[in-house]
N, C-alpha and C. Protein backbone atom coordinates (compact mmCIF):
# COMPACT_ATOMS: atom_id res chain seq x y z
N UNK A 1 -21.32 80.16 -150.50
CA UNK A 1 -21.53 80.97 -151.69
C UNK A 1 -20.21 81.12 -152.45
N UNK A 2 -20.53 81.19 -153.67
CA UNK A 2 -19.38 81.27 -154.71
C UNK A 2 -18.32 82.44 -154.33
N UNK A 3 -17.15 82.92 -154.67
CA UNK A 3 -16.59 84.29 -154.39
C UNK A 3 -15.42 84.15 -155.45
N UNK A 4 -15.53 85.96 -155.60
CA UNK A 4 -14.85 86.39 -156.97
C UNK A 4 -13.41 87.33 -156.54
N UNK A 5 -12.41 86.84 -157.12
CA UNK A 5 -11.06 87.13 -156.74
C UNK A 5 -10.67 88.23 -157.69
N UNK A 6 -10.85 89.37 -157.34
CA UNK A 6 -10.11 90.59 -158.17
C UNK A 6 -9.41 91.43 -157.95
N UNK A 7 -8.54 91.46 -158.96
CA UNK A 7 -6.57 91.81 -158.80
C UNK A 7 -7.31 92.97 -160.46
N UNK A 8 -6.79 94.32 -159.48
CA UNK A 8 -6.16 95.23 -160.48
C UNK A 8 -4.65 95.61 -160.70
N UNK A 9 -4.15 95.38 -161.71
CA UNK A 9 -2.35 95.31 -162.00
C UNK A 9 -1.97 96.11 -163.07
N UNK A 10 -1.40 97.02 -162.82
CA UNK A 10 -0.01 97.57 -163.39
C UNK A 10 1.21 97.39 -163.32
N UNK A 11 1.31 96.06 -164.33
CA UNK A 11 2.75 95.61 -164.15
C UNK A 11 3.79 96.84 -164.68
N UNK A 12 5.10 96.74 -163.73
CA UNK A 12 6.15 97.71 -163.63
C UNK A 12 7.44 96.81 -164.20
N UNK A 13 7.42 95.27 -163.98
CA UNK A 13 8.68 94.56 -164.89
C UNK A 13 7.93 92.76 -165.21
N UNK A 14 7.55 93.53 -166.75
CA UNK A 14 7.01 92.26 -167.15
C UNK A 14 7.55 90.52 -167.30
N UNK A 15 8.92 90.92 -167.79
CA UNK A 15 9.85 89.57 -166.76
C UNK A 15 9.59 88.93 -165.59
N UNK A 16 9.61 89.54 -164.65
CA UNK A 16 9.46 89.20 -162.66
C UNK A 16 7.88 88.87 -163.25
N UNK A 17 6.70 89.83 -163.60
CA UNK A 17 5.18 89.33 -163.15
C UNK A 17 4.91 88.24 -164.42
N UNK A 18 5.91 87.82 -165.27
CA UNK A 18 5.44 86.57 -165.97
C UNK A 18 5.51 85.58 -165.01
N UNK A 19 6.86 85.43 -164.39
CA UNK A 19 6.98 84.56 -163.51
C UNK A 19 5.80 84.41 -162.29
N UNK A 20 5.54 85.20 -161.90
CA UNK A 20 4.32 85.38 -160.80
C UNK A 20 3.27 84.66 -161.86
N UNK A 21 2.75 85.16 -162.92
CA UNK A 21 1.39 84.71 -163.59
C UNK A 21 2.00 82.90 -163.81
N UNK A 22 2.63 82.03 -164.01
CA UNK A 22 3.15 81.28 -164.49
C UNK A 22 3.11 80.05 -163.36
N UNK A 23 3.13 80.93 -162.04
CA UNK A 23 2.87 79.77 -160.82
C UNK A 23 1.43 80.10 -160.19
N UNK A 24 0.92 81.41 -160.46
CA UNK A 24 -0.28 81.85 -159.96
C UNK A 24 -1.26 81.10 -160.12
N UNK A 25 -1.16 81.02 -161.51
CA UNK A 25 -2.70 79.81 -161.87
C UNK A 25 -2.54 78.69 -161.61
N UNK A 26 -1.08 78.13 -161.20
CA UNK A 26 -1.73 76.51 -160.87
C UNK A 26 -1.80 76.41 -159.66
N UNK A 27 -1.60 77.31 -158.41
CA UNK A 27 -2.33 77.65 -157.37
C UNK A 27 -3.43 77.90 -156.97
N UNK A 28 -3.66 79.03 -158.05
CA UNK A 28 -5.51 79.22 -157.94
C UNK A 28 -6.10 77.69 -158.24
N UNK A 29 -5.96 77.09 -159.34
CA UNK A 29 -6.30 75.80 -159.78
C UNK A 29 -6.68 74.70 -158.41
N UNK A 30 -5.61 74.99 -157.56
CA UNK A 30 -5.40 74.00 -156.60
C UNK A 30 -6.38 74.13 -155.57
N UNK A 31 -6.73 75.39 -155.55
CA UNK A 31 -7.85 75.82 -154.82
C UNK A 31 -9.31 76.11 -155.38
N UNK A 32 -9.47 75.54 -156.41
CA UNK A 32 -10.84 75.36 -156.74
C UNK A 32 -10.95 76.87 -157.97
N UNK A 33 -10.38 77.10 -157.63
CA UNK A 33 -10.68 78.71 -158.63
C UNK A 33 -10.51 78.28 -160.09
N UNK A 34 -11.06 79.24 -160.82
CA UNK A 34 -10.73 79.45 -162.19
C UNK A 34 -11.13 80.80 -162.75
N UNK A 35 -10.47 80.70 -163.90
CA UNK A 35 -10.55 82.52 -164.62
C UNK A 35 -11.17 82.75 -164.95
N UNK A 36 -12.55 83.53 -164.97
CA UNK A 36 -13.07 84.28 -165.77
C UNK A 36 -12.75 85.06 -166.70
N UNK A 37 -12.21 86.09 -165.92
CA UNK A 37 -11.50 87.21 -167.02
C UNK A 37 -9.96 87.35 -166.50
N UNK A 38 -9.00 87.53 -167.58
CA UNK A 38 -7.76 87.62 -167.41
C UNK A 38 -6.92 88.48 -168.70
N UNK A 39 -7.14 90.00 -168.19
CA UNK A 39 -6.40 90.84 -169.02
C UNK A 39 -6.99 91.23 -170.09
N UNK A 40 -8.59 90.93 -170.32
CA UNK A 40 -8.56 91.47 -171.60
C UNK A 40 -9.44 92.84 -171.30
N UNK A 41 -10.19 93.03 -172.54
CA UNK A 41 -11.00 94.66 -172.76
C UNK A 41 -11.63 95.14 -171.54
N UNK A 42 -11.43 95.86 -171.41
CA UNK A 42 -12.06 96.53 -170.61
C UNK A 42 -12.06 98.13 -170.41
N UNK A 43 -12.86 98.90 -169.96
CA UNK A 43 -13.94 100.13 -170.15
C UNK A 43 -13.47 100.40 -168.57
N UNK A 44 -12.24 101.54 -168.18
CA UNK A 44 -12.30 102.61 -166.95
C UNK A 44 -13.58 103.31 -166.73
N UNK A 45 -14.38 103.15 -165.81
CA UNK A 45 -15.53 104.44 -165.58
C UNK A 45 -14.52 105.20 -164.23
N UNK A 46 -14.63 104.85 -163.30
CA UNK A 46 -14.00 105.40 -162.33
C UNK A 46 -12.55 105.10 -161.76
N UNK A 47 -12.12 105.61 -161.00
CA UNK A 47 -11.08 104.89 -159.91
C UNK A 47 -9.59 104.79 -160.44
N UNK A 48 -8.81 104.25 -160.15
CA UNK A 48 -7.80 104.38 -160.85
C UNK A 48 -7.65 103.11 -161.81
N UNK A 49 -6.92 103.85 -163.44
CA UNK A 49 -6.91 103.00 -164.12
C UNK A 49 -5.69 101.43 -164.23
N UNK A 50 -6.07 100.80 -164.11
CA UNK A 50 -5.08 99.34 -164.09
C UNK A 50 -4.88 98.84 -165.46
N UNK A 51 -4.32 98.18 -166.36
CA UNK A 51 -4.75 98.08 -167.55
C UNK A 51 -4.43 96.54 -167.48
N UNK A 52 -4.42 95.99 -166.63
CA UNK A 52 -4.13 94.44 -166.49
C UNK A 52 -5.67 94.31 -165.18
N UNK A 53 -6.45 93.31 -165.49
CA UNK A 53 -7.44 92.84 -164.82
C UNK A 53 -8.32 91.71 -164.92
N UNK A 54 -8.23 90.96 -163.80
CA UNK A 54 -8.04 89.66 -163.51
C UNK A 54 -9.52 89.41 -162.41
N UNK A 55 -10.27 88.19 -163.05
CA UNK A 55 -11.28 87.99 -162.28
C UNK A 55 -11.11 86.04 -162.03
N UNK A 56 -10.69 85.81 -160.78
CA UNK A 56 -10.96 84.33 -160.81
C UNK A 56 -12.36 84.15 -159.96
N UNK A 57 -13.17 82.61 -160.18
CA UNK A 57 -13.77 82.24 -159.17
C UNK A 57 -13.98 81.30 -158.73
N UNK A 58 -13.83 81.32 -156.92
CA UNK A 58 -13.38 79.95 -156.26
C UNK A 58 -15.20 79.84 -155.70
N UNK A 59 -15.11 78.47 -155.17
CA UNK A 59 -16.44 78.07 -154.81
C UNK A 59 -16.74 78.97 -153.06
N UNK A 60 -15.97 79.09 -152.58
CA UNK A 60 -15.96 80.40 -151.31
C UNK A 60 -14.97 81.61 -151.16
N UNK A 61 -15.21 82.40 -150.41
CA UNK A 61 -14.61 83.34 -150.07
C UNK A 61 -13.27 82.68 -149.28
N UNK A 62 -13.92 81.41 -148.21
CA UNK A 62 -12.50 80.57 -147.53
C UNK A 62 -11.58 80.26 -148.50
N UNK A 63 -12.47 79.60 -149.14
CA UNK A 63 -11.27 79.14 -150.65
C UNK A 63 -10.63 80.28 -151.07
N UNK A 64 -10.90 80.89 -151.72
CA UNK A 64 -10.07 82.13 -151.93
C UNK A 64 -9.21 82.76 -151.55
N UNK A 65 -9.56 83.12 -149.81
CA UNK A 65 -8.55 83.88 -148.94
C UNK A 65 -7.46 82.23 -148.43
N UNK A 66 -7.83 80.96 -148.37
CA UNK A 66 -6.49 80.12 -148.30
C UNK A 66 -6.02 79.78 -149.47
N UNK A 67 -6.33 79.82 -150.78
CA UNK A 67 -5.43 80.19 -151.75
C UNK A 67 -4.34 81.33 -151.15
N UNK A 68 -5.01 82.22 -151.11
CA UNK A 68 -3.90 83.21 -151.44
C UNK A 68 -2.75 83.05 -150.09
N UNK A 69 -3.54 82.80 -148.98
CA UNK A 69 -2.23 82.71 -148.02
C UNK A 69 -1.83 81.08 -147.55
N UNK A 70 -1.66 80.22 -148.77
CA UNK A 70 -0.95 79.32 -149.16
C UNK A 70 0.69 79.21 -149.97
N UNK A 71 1.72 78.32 -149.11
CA UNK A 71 2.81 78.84 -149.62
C UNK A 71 3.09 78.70 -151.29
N UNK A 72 2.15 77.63 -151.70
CA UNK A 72 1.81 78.20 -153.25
C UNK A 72 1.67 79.27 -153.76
N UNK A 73 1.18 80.03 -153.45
CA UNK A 73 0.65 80.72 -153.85
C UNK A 73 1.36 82.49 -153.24
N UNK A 74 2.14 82.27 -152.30
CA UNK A 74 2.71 83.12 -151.71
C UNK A 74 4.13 82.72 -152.53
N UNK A 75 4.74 81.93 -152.44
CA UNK A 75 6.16 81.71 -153.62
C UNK A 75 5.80 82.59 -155.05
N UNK A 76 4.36 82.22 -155.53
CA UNK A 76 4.10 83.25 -157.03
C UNK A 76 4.56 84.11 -156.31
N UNK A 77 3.42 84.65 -155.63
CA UNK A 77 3.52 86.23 -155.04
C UNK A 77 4.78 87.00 -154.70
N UNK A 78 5.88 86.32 -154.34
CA UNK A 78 7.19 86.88 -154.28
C UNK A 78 7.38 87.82 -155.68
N UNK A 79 7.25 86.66 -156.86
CA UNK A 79 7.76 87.63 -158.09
C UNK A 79 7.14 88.38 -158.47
N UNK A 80 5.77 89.12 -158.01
CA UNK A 80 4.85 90.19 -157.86
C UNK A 80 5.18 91.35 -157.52
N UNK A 81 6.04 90.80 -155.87
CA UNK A 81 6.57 91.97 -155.29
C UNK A 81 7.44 92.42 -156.07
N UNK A 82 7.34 94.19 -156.29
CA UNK A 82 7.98 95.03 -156.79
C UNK A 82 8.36 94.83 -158.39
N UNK A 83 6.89 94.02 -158.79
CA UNK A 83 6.98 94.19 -160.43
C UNK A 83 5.67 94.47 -160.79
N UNK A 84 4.77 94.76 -160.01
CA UNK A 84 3.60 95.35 -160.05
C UNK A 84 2.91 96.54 -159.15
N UNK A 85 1.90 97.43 -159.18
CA UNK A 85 1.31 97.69 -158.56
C UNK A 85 -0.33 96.94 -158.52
N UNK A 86 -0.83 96.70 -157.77
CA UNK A 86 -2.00 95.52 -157.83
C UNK A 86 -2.99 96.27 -156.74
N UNK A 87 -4.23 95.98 -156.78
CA UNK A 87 -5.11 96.15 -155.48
C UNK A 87 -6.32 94.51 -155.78
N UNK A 88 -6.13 93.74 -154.93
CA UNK A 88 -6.54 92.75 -155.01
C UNK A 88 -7.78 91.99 -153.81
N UNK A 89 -8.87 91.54 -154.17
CA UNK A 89 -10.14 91.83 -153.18
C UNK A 89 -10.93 90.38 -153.30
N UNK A 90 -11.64 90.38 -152.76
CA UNK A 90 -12.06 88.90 -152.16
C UNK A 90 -13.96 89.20 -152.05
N UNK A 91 -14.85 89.11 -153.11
CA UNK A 91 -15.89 89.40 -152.68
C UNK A 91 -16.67 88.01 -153.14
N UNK A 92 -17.62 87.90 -152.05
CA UNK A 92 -18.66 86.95 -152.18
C UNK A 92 -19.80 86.95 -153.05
N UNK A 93 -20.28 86.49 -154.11
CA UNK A 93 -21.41 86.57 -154.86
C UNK A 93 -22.63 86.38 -154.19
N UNK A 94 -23.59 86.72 -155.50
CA UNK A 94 -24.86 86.36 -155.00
C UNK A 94 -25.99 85.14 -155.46
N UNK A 95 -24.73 84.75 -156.20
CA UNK A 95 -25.39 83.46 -156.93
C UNK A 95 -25.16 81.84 -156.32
């Protein structure tokens, strides 16, 4: 089953998380993913607000979770650390 990669972000130093966004996607790429949504409008109902939000989707949940703990994809992630706050999740569809 398909699965949907979502990162809520409050970038804290937009310098450092360009660099992160800049190697991020051709990682996700490498792993089958692609963007749906990336940063634009969006409507808070609950929870805490992020104002950066990011939906990729890879053809599995495997795909997804070895994207992310690929050293591709972990090199982005360095320039993440400590230029964002993020909560980032791995759910499986139903389509």
């Amino acid at each position: 089953m398909p699965a949907l990669w979502i990162a809520h972000v409050t970038v804290t130093d937009a310098e450092a998380y360009g660099r992160y966004a800049e190697r991020a996607g051709p990682a996700i790429a490498r792993h089958g993913g692609h963007f749906i949504a990336r940063a634009g409008r969006y409507v808070q109902l609950e929870g805490t607000d992020r104002p950066r939000n990011v939906v990729a989707k890879f053809p599995s949940v495997e795909a997804a979770e070895a994207c992310y703990h690929s050293p591709e994809y972990q090199e982005a992630l360095a320039h993440a650390r400590g230029a964002a706050e993020r909560e980032l999740v791995i759910v499986e569809t139903t389509e």
